[in-house]
C-alpha atoms as a PDB file:
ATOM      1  CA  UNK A   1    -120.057  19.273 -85.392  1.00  0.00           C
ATOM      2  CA  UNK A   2    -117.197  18.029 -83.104  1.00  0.00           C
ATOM      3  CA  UNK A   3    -116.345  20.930 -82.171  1.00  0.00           C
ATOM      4  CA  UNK A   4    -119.798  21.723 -81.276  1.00  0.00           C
ATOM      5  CA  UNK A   5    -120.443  18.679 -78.902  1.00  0.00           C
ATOM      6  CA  UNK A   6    -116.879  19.541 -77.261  1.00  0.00           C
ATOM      7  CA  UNK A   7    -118.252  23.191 -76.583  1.00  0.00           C
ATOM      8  CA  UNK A   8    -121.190  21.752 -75.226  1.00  0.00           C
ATOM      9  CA  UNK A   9    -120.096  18.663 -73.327  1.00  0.00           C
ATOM     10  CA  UNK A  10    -122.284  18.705 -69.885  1.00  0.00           C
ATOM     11  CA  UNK A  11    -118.958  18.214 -68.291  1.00  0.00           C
ATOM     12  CA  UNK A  12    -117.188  20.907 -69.904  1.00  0.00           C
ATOM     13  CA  UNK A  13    -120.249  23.349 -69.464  1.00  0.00           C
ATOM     14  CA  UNK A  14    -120.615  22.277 -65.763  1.00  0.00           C
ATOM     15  CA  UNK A  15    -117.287  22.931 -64.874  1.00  0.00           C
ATOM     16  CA  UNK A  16    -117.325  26.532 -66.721  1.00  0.00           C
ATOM     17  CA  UNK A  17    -120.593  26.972 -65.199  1.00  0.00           C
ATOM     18  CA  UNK A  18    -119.039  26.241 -61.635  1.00  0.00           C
ATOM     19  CA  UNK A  19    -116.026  28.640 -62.485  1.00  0.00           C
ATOM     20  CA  UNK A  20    -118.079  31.538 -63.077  1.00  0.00           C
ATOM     21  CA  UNK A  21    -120.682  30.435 -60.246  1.00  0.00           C
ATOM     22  CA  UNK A  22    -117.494  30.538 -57.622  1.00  0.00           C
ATOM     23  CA  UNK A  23    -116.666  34.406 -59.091  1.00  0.00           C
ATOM     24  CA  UNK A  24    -120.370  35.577 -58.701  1.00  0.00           C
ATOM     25  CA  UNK A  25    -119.990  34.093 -55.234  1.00  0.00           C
ATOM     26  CA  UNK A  26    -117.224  35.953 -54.030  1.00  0.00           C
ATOM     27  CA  UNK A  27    -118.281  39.397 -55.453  1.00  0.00           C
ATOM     28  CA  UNK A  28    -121.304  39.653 -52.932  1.00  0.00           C
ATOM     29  CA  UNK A  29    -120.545  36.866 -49.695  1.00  0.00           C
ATOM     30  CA  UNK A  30    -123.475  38.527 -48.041  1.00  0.00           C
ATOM     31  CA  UNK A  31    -125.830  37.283 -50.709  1.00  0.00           C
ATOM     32  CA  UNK A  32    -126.621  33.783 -48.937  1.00  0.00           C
ATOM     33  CA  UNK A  33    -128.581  32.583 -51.903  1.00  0.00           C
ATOM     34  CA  UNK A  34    -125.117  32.236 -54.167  1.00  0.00           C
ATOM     35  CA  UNK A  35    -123.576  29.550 -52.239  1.00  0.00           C
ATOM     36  CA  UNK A  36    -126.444  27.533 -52.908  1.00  0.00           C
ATOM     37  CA  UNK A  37    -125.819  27.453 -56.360  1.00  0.00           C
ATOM     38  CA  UNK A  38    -122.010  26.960 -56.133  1.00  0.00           C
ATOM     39  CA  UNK A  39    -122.983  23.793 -53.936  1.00  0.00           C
ATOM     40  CA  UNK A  40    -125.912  22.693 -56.460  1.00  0.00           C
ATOM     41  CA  UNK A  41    -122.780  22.954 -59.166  1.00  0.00           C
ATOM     42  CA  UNK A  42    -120.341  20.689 -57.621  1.00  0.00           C
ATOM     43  CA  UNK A  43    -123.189  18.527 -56.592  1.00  0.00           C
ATOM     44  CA  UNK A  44    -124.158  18.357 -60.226  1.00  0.00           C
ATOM     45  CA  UNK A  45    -120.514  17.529 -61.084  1.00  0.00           C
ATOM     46  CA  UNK A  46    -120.253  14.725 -58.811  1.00  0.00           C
ATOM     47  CA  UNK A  47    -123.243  13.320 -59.417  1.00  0.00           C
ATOM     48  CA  UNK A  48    -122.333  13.091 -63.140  1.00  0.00           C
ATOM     49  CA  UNK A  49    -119.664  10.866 -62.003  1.00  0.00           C
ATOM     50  CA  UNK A  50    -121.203   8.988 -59.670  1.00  0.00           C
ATOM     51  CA  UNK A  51    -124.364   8.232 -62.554  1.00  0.00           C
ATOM     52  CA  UNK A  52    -121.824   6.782 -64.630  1.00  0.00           C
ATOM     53  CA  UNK A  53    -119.639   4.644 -62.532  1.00  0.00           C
ATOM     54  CA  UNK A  54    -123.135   3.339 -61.373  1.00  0.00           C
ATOM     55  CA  UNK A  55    -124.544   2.920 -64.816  1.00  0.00           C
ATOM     56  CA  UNK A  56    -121.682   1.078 -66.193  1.00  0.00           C
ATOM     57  CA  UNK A  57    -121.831  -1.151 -63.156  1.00  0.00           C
ATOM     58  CA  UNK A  58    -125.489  -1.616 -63.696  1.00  0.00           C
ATOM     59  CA  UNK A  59    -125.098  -2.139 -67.476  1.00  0.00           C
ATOM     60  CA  UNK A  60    -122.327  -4.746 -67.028  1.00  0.00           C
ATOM     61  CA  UNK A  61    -123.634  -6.659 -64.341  1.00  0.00           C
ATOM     62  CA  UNK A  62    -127.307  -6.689 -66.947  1.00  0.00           C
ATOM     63  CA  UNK A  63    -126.308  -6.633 -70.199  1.00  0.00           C
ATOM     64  CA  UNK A  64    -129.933  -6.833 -71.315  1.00  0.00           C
ATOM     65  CA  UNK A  65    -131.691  -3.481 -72.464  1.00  0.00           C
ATOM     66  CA  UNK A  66    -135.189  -3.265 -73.325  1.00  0.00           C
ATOM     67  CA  UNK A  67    -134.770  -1.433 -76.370  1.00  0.00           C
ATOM     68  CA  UNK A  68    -136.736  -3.142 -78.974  1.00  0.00           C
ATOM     69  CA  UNK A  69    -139.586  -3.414 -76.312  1.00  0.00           C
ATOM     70  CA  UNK A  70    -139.889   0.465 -76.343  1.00  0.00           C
ATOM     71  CA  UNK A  71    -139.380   0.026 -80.685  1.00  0.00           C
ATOM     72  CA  UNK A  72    -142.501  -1.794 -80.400  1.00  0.00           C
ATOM     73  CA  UNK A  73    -144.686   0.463 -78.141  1.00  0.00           C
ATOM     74  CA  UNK A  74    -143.857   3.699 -80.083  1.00  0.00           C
ATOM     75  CA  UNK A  75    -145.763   1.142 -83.056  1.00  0.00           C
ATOM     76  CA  UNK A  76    -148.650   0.388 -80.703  1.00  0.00           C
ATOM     77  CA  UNK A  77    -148.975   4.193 -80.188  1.00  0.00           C
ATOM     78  CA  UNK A  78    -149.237   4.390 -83.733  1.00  0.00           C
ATOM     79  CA  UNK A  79    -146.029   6.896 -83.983  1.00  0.00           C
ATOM     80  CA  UNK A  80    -142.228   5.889 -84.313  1.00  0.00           C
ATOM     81  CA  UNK A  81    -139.460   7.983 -83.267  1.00  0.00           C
ATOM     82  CA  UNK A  82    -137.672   7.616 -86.706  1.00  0.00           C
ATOM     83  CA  UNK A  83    -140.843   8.665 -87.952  1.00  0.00           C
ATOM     84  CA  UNK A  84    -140.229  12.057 -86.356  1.00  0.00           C
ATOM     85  CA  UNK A  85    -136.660  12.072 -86.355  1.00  0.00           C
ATOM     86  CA  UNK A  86    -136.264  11.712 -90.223  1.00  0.00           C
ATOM     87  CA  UNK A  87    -137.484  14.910 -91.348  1.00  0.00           C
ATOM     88  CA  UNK A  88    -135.495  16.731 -88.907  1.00  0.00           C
ATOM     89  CA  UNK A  89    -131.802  15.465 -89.834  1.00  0.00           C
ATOM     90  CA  UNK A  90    -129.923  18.003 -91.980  1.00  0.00           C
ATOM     91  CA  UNK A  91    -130.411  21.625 -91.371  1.00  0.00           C
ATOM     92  CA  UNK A  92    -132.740  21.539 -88.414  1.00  0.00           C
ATOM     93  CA  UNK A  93    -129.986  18.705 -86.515  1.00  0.00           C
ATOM     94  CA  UNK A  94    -127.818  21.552 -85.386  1.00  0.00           C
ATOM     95  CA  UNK A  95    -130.283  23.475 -83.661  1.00  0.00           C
ATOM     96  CA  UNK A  96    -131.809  20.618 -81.830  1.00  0.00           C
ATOM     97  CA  UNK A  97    -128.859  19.214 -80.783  1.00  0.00           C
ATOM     98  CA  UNK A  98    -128.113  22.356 -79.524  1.00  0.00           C
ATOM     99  CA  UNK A  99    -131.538  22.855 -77.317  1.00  0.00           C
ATOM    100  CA  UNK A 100    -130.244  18.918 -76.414  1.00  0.00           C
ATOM    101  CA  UNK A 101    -126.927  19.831 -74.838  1.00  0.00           C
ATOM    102  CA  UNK A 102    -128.007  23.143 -73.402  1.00  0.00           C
ATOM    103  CA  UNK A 103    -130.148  21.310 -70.626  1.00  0.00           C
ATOM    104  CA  UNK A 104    -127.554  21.923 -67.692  1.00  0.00           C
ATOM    105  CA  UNK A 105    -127.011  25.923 -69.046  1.00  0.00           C
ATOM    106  CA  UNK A 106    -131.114  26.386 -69.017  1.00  0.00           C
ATOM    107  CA  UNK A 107    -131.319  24.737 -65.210  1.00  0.00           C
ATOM    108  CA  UNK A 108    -128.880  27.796 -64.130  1.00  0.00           C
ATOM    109  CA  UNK A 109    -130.526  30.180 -66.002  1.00  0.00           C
ATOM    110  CA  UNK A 110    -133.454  29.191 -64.716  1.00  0.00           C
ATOM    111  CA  UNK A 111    -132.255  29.020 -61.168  1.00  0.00           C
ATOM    112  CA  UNK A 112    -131.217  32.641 -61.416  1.00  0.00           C
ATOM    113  CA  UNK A 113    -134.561  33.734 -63.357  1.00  0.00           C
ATOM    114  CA  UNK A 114    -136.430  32.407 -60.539  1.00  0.00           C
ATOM    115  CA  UNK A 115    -134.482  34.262 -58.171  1.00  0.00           C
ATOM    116  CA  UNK A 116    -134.506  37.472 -59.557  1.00  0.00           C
ATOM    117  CA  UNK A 117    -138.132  37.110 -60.303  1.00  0.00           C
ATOM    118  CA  UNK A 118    -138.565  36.353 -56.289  1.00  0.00           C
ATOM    119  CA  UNK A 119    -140.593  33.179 -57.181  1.00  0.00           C
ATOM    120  CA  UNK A 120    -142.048  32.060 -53.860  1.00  0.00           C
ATOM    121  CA  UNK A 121    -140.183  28.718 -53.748  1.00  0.00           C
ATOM    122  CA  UNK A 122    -136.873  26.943 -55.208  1.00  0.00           C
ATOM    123  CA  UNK A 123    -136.731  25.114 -58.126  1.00  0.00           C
ATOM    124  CA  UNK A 124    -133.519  23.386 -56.719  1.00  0.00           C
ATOM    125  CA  UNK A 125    -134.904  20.969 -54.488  1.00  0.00           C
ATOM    126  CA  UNK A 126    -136.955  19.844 -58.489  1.00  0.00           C
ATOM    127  CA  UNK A 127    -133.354  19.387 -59.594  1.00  0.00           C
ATOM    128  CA  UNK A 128    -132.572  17.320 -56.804  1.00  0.00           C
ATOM    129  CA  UNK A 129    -135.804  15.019 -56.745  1.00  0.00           C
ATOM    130  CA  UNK A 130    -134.559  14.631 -60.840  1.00  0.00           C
ATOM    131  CA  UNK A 131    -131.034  13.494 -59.429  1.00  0.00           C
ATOM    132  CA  UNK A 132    -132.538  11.618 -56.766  1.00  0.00           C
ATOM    133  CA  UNK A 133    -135.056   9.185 -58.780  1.00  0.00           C
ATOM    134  CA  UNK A 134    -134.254   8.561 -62.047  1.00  0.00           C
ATOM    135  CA  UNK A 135    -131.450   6.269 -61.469  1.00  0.00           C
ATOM    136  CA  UNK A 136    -133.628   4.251 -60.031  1.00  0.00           C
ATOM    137  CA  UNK A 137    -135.893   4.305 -63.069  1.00  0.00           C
ATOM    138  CA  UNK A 138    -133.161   3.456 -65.438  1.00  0.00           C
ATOM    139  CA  UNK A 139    -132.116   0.640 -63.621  1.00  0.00           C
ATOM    140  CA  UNK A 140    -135.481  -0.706 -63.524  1.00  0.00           C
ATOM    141  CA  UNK A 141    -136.292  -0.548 -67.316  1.00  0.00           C
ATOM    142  CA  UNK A 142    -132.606  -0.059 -68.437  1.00  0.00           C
ATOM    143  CA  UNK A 143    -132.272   0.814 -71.975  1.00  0.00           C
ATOM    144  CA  UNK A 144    -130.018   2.763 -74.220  1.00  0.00           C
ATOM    145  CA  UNK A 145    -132.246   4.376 -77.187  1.00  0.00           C
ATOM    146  CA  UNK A 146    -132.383   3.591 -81.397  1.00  0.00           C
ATOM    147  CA  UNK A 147    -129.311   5.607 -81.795  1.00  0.00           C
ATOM    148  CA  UNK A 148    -127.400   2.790 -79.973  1.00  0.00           C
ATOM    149  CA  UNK A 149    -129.885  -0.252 -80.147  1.00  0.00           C
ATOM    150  CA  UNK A 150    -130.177  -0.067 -84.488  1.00  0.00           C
ATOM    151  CA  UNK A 151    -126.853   1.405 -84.791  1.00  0.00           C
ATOM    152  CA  UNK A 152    -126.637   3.469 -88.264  1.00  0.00           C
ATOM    153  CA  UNK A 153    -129.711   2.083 -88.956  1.00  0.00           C
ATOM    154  CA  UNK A 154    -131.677   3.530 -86.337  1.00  0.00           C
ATOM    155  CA  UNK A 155    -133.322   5.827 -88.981  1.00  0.00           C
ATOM    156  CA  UNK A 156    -134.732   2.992 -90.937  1.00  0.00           C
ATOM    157  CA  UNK A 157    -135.056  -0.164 -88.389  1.00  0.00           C
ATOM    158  CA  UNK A 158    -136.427  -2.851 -89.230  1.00  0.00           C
ATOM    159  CA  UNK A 159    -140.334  -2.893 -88.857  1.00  0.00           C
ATOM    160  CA  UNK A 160    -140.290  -6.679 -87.842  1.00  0.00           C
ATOM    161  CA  UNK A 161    -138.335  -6.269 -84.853  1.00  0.00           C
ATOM    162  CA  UNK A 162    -139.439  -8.746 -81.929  1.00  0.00           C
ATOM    163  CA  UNK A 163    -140.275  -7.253 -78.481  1.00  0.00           C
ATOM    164  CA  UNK A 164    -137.526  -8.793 -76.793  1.00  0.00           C
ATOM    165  CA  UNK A 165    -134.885  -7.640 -74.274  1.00  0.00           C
ATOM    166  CA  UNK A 166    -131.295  -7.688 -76.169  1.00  0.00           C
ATOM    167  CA  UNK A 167    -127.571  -7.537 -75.223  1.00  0.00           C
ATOM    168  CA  UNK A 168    -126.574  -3.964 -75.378  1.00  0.00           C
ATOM    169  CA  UNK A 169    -123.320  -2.217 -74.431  1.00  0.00           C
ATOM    170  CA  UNK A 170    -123.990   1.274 -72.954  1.00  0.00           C
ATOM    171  CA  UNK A 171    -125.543   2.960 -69.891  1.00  0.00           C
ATOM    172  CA  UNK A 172    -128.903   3.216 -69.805  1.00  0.00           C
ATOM    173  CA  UNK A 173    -131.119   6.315 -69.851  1.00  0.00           C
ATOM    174  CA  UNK A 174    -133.507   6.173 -72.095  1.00  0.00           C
ATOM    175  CA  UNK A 175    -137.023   5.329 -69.968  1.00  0.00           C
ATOM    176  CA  UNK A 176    -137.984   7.828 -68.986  1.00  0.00           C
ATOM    177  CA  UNK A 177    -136.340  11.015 -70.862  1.00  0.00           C
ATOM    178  CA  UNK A 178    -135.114  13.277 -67.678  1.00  0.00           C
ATOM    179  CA  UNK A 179    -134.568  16.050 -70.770  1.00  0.00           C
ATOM    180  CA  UNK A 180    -138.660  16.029 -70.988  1.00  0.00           C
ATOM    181  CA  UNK A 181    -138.760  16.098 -67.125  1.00  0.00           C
ATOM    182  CA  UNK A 182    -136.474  18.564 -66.919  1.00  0.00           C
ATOM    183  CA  UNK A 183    -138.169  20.925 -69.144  1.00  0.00           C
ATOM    184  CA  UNK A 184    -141.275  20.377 -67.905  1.00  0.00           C
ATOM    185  CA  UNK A 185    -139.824  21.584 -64.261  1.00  0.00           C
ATOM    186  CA  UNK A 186    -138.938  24.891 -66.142  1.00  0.00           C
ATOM    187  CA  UNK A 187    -142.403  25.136 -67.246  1.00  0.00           C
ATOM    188  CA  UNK A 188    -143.824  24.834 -63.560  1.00  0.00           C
ATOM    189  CA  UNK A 189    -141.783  27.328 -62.290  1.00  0.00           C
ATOM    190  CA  UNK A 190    -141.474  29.804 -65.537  1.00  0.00           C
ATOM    191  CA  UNK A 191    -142.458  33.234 -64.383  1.00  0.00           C
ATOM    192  CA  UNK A 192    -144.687  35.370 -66.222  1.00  0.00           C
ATOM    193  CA  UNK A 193    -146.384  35.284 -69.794  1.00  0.00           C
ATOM    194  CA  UNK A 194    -143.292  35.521 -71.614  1.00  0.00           C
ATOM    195  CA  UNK A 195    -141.400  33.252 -69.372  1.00  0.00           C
ATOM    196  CA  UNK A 196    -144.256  30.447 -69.544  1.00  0.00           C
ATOM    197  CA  UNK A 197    -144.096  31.310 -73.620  1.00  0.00           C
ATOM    198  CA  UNK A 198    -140.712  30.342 -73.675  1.00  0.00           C
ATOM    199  CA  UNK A 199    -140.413  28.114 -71.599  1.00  0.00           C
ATOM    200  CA  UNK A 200    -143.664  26.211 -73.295  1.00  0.00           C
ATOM    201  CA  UNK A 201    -141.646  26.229 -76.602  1.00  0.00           C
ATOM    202  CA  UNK A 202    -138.284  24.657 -75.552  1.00  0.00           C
ATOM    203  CA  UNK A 203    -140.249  21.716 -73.848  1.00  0.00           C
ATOM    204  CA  UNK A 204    -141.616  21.453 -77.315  1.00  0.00           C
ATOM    205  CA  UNK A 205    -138.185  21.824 -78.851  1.00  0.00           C
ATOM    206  CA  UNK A 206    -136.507  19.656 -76.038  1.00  0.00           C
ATOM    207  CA  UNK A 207    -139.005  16.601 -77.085  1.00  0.00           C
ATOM    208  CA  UNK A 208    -138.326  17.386 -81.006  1.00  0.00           C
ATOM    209  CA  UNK A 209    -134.354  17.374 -80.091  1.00  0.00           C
ATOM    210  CA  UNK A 210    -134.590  13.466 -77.720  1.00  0.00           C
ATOM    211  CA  UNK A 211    -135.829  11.836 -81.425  1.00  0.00           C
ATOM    212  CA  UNK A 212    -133.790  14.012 -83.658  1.00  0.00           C
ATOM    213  CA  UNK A 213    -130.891  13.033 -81.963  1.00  0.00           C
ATOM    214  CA  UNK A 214    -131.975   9.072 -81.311  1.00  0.00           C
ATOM    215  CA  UNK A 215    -131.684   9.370 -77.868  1.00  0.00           C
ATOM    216  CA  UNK A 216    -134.849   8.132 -76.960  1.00  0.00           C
ATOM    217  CA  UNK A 217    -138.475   6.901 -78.557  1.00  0.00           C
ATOM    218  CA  UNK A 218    -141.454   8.311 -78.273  1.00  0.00           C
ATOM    219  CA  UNK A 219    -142.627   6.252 -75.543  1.00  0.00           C
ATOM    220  CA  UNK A 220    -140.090   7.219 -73.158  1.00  0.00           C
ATOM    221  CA  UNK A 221    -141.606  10.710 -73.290  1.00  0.00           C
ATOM    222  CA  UNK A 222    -144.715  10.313 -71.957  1.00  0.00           C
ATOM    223  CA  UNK A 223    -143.355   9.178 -68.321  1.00  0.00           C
ATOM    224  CA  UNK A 224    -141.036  11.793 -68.836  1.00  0.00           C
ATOM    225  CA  UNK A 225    -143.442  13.901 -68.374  1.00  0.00           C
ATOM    226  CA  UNK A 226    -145.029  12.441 -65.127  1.00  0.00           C
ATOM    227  CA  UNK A 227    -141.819  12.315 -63.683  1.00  0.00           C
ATOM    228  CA  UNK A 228    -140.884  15.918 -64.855  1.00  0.00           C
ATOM    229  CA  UNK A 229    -144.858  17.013 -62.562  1.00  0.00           C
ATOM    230  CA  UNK A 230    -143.302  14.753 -59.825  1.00  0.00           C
ATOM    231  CA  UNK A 231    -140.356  16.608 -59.681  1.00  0.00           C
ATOM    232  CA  UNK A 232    -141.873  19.828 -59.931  1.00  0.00           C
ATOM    233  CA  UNK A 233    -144.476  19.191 -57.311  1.00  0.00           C
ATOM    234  CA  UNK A 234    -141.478  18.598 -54.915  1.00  0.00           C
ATOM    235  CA  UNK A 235    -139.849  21.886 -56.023  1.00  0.00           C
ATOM    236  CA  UNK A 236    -143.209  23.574 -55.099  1.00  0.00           C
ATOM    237  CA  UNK A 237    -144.229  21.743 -52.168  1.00  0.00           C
ATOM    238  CA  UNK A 238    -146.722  19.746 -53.969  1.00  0.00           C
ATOM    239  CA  UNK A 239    -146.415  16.853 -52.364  1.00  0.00           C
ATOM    240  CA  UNK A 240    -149.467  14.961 -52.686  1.00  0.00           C
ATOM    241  CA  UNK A 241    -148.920  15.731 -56.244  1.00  0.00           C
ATOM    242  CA  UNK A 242    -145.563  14.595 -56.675  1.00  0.00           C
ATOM    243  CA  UNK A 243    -146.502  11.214 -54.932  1.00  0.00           C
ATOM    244  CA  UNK A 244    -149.257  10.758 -57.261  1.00  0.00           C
ATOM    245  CA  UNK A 245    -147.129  11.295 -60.445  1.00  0.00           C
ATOM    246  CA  UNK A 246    -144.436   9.783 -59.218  1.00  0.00           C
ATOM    247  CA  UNK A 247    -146.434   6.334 -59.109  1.00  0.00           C
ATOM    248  CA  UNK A 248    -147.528   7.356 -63.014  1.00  0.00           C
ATOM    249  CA  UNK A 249    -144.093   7.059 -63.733  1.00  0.00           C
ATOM    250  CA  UNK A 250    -143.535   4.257 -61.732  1.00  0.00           C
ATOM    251  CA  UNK A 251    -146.378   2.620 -63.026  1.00  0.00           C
ATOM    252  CA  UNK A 252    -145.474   3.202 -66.615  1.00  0.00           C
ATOM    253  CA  UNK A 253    -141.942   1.386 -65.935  1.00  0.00           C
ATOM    254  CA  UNK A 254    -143.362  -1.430 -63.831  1.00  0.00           C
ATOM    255  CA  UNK A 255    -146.134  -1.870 -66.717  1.00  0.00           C
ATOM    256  CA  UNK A 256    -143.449  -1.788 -69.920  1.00  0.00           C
ATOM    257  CA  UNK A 257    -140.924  -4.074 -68.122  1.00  0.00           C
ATOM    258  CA  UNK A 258    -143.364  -6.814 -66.930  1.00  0.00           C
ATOM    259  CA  UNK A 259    -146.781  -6.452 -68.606  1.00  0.00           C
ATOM    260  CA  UNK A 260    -144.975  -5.500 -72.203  1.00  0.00           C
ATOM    261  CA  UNK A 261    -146.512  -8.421 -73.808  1.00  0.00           C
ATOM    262  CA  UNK A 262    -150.068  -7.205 -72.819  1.00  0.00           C
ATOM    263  CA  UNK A 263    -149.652  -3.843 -73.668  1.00  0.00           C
ATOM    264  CA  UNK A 264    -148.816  -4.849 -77.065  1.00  0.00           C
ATOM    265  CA  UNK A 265    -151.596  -6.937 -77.723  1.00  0.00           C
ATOM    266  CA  UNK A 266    -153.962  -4.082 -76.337  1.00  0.00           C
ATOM    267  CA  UNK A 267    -152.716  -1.178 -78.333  1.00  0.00           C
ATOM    268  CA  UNK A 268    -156.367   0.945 -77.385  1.00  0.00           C
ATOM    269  CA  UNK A 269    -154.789   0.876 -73.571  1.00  0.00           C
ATOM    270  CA  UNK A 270    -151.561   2.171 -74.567  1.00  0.00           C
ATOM    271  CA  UNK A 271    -153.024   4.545 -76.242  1.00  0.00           C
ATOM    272  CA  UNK A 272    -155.699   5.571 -73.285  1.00  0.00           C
ATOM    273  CA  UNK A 273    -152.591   5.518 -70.874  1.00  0.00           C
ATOM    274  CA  UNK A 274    -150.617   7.851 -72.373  1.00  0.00           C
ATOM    275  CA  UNK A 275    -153.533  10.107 -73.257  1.00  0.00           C
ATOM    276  CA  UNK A 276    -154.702  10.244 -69.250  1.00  0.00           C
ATOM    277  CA  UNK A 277    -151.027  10.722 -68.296  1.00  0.00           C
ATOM    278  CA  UNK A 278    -150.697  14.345 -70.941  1.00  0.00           C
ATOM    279  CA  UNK A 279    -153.978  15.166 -69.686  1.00  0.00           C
ATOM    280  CA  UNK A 280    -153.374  15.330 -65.839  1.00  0.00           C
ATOM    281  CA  UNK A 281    -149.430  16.518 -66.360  1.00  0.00           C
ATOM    282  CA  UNK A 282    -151.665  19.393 -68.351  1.00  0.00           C
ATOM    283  CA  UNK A 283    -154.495  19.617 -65.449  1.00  0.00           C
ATOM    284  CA  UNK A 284    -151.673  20.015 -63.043  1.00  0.00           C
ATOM    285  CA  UNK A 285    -149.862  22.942 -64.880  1.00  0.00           C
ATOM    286  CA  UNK A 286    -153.173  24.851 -65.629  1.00  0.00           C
ATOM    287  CA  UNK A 287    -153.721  24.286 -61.546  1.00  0.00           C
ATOM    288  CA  UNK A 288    -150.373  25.319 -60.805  1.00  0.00           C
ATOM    289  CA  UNK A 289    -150.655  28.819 -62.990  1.00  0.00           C
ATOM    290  CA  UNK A 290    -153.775  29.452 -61.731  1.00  0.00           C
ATOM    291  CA  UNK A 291    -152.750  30.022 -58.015  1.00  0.00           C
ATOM    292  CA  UNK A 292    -149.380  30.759 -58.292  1.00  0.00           C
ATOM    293  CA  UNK A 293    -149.422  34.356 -57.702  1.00  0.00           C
ATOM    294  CA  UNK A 294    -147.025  36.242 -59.972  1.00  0.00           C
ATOM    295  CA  UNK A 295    -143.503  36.952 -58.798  1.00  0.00           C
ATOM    296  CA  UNK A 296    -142.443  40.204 -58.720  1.00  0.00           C
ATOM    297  CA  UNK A 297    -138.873  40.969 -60.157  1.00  0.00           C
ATOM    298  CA  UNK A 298    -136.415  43.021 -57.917  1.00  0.00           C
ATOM    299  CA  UNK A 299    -136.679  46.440 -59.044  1.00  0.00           C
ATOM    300  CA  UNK A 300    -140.640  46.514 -58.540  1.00  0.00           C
ATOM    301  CA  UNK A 301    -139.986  45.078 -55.189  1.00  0.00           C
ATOM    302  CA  UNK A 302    -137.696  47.766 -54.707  1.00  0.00           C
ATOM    303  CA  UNK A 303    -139.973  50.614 -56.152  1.00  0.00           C
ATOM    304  CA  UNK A 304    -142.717  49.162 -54.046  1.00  0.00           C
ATOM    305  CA  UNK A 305    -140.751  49.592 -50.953  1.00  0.00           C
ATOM    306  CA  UNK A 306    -139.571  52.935 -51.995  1.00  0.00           C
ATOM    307  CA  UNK A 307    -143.276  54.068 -51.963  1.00  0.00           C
ATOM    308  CA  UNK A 308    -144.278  52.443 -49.091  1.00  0.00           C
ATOM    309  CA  UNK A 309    -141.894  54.370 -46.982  1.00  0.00           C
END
């Protein structure tokens, strides 16, 4: 297992990613399109650092996480994370920590599906809304997830635990998961039945792998996913749409960090929040897929030149 999460440290598999990104690079300069993913990898890279130096900064200057306030809305949604996490520790942990740590390795793949597929816009500019934002988030609602907030006990907290903010060492980003946004960006811009298919089922195994791991509740995957249709709506040039769910998620953070209290005592419009924000992230994918027109991949391109001429 250590010698898994070495293999797939996002550092380590950023900076392989960026090796082999600069040799694809040089084998075709007049391809203008590679550069842009060379840049998008050291971007990536220096972002990392910058999250973290700003993070820790953040997390020491407020010590105060919101953990056990999230603990108590996954119980007003009538769901905990451990709930869910349980029955996936032992064989099934390896796999999902797998589809966990292979985020940064599906956004490249992704960018170069896209491409080949001829997709009518670029997903990077999603990516970059991700970076962009979510910072932001975190430092609003700052909080860690059960993994770090319960400690080894995270499987089997305590059911009594109060809905206050506590003193908790770590950088924060757990509300909301970017993993969920993430893969939720993939399925906007997934090409094709088979891509959407696949795509479809790692968002599925993406939110399975956040609880297995105890990186985050099930709360902090519902604004997830707004944020993932915000991002995505920039990527596609949405942008009425990415305003709107970008105040979903905005709303959700405001809402947990300074209406908590009423939220709790009104489980019923928890419960109706999170079930309008899944249905429009849903409306807005079914509206995306039905007038997206279908890429076309590179060799039908070709072949449709070919007989043009």
């Amino acid at each position: 297992m250590r010698l898994l999460s070495f293999l797939l440290n996002p550092a380590l598999v950023g900076t392989v990613a960026l090796f082999l990104a600069a040799i694809w690079m040089v084998r075709d300069p007049k391809d203008k399109t590679r550069p842009l993913l060379v840049f998008a990898l050291v971007l990536n890279l220096f972002y990392g650092f910058l999250l973290t130096v700003f993070m820790q900064r953040e997390g020491s200057l407020f010590p105060w996480k919101f953990d056990f306030v999230l603990f108590r809305m996954d119980a007003s949604l009538g769901l905990q994370a451990a709930a869910i996490a349980r029955p996936l520790q032992g064989a099934l942990r390896i796999p999902l920590y797998i589809v966990y740590q292979a985020m940064v390795p599906m956004m490249i793949a992704w960018f170069l599906l896209t491409r080949y597929w001829k997709h009518p816009r670029s997903i990077i500019p999603a990516y970059a809304a991700e970076l962009a934002a979510g910072p932001l988030l975190y430092a609003l609602l700052p909080a860690c997830g059960p993994l770090y907030a319960f400690g080894a006990q995270w499987l089997h907290p305590a059911p009594a635990t109060p809905a206050i903010a506590i003193r908790l060492t770590g950088m924060p980003n757990a509300f909301p998961s970017l993993h969920m946004a993430t893969a939720l960006v993939l399925v906007f811009f997934a090409p094709g039945r088979k891509g959407r298919a696949f795509a479809l089922a790692f968002l599925a195994a993406t939110g399975l792998a956040t609880l297995s791991t105890g990186e985050h509740y099930l709360v902090d995957l519902i604004p997830g996913l707004a944020f993932g249709a915000f991002a995505a709506g920039v990527g596609l040039g949405r942008y009425r749409q990415a305003a709107g769910f970008f105040g979903i998620a905005c709303a959700w953070t405001l809402a947990v960090r300074f209406a908590a209290p009423g939220l709790l005592a009104h489980p019923l419009v928890l419960r109706a929040s999170a079930v309008v924000t899944l249905l429009l992230v849903v409306a807005a994918l079914v509206e995306e897929w039905r007038v997206q027109p279908q890429p076309q991949a590179k060799s039908e391109t070709l072949e449709a030149q070919t007989v043009l001429r």
